[in-house]
Every structure is written in C-alpha cells, then in structure tokens.
C-alpha atoms as a PDB file:
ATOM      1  CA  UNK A   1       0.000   0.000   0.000  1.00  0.00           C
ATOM      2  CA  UNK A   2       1.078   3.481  -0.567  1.00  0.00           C
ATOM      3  CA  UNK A   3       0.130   6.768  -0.993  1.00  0.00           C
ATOM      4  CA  UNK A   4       0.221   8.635  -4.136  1.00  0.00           C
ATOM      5  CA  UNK A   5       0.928  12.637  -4.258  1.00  0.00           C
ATOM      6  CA  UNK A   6      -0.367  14.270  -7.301  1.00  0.00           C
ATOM      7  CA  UNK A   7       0.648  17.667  -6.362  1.00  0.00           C
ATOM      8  CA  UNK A   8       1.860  18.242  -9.958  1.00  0.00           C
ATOM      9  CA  UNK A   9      -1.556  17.254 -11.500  1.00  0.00           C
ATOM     10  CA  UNK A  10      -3.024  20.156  -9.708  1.00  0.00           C
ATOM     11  CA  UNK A  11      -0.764  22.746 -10.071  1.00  0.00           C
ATOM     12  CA  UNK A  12      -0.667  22.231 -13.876  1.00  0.00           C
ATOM     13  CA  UNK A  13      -4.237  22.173 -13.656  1.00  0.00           C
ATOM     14  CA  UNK A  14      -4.562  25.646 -11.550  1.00  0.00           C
ATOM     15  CA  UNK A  15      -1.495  26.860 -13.949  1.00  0.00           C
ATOM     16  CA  UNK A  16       0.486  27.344 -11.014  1.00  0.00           C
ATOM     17  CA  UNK A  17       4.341  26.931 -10.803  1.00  0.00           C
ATOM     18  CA  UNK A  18       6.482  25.899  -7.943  1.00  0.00           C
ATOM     19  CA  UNK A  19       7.597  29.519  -7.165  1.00  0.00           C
ATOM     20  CA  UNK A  20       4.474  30.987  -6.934  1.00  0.00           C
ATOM     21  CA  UNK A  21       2.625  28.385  -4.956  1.00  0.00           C
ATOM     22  CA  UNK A  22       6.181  28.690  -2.578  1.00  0.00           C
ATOM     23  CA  UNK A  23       5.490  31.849  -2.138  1.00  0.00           C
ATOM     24  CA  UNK A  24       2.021  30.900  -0.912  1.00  0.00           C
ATOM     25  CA  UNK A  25       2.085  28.397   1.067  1.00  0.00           C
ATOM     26  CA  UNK A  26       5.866  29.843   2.841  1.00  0.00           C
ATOM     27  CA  UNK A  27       7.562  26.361   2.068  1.00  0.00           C
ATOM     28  CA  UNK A  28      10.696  26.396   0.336  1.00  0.00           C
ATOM     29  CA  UNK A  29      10.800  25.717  -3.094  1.00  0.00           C
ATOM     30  CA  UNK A  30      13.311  22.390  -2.344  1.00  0.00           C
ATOM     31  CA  UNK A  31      10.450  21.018   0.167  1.00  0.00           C
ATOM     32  CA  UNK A  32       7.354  21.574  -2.371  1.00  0.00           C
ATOM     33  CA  UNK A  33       9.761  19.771  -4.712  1.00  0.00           C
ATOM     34  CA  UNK A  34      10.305  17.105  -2.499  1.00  0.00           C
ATOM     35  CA  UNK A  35       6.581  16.475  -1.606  1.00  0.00           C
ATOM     36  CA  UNK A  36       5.764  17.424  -5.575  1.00  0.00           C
ATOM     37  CA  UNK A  37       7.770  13.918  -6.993  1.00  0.00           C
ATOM     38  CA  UNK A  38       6.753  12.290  -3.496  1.00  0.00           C
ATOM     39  CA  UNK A  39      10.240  12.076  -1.884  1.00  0.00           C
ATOM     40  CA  UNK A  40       8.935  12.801   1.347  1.00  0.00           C
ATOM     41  CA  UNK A  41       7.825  10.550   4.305  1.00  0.00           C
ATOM     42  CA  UNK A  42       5.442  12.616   6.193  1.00  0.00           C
ATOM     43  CA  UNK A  43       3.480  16.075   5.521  1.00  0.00           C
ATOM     44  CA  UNK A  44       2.691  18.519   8.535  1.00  0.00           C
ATOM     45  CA  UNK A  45      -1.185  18.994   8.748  1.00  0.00           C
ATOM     46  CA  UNK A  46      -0.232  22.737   8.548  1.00  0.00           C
ATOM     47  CA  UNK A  47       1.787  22.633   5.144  1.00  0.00           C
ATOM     48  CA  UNK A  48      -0.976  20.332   3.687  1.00  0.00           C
ATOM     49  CA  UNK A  49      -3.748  22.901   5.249  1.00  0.00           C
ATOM     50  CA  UNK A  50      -1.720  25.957   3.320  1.00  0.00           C
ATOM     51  CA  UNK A  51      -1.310  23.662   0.023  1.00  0.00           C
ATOM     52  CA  UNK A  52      -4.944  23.151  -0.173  1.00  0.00           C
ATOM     53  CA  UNK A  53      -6.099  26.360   0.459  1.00  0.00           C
ATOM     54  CA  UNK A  54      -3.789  28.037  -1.908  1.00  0.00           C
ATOM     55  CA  UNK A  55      -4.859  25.863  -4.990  1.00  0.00           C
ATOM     56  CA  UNK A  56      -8.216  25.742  -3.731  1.00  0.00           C
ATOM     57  CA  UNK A  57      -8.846  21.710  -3.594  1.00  0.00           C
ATOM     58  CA  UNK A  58      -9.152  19.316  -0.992  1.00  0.00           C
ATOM     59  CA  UNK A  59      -6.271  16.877   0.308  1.00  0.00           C
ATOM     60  CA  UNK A  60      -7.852  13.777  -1.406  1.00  0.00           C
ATOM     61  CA  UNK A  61      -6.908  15.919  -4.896  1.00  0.00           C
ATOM     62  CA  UNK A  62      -3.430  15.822  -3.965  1.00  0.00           C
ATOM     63  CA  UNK A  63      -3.093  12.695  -2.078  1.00  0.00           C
ATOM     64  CA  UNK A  64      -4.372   8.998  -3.423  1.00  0.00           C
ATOM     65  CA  UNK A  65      -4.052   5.206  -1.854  1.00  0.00           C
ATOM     66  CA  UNK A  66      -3.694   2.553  -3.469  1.00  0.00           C
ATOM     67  CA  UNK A  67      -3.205  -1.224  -2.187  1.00  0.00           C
ATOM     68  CA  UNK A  68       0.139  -2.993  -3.200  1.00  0.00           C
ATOM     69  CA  UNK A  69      -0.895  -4.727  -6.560  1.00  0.00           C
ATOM     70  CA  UNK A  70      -3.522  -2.306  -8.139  1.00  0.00           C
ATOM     71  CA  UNK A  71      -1.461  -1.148 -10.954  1.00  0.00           C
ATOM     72  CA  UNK A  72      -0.830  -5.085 -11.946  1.00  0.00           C
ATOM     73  CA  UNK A  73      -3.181  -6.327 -14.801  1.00  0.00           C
ATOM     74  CA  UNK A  74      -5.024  -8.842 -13.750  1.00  0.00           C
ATOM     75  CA  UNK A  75      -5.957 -12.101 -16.350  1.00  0.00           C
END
C-alpha cells in the first residue's frame, strides 16, 4: 500500500508553478519539490492545510491510496 501525491496534477491544472505556490504556502521551493515527486515521508497537517487552500482543492486531490498490486493487470 502506498500513498500517491499528485501535487503536480493540480498545479498544472490551476497553472500554477512551484515559485508561486512557494510563495504561498511559505515552504521552500526544495520542500514543495520534495513532496511534488513524493520524496517525502510525512506532511505537517499545517503545510498540507496551506497547500490546499492556496490551490483551492481538498487533500484527497493531492493525495491517493492505493493497495500494493492495483497497478498489476489482472488475467
């Protein structure tokens, strides 16, 4: 099981770059990178609060689950 970030998809869809949401949010650009390609381990409440609100979506638009397996084809 893991969790999926899909930061990226939302940005691009709110035509918002890395900078600008930075700027923000008041994460540094290296962090929002780092939860952006889902290097990271763990997301404070409060960064995740400030993402949302500045693209305007909830958490489940950024953040997905999926069991171990799901992306297998199945015969």
């Amino acid at each position: 099981m893991a969790i999926i970030l899909r930061l990226d998809r939302v940005m691009a869809d709110r035509k918002m770059s890395l900078g600008e949401l930075s700027e923000r949010v008041g994460v540094s650009n290296v962090n929002l990178s780092k939860i952006k390609t889902g290097k990271v381990s763990a997301i404070r409440f409060s960064t995740l609060n400030a993402i949302c609100r500045a693209l305007n979506c909830q958490p489940g638009d950024i953040m997905e689950y999926k069991e171990d397996g799901e992306d297998s084809v199945v015969y």
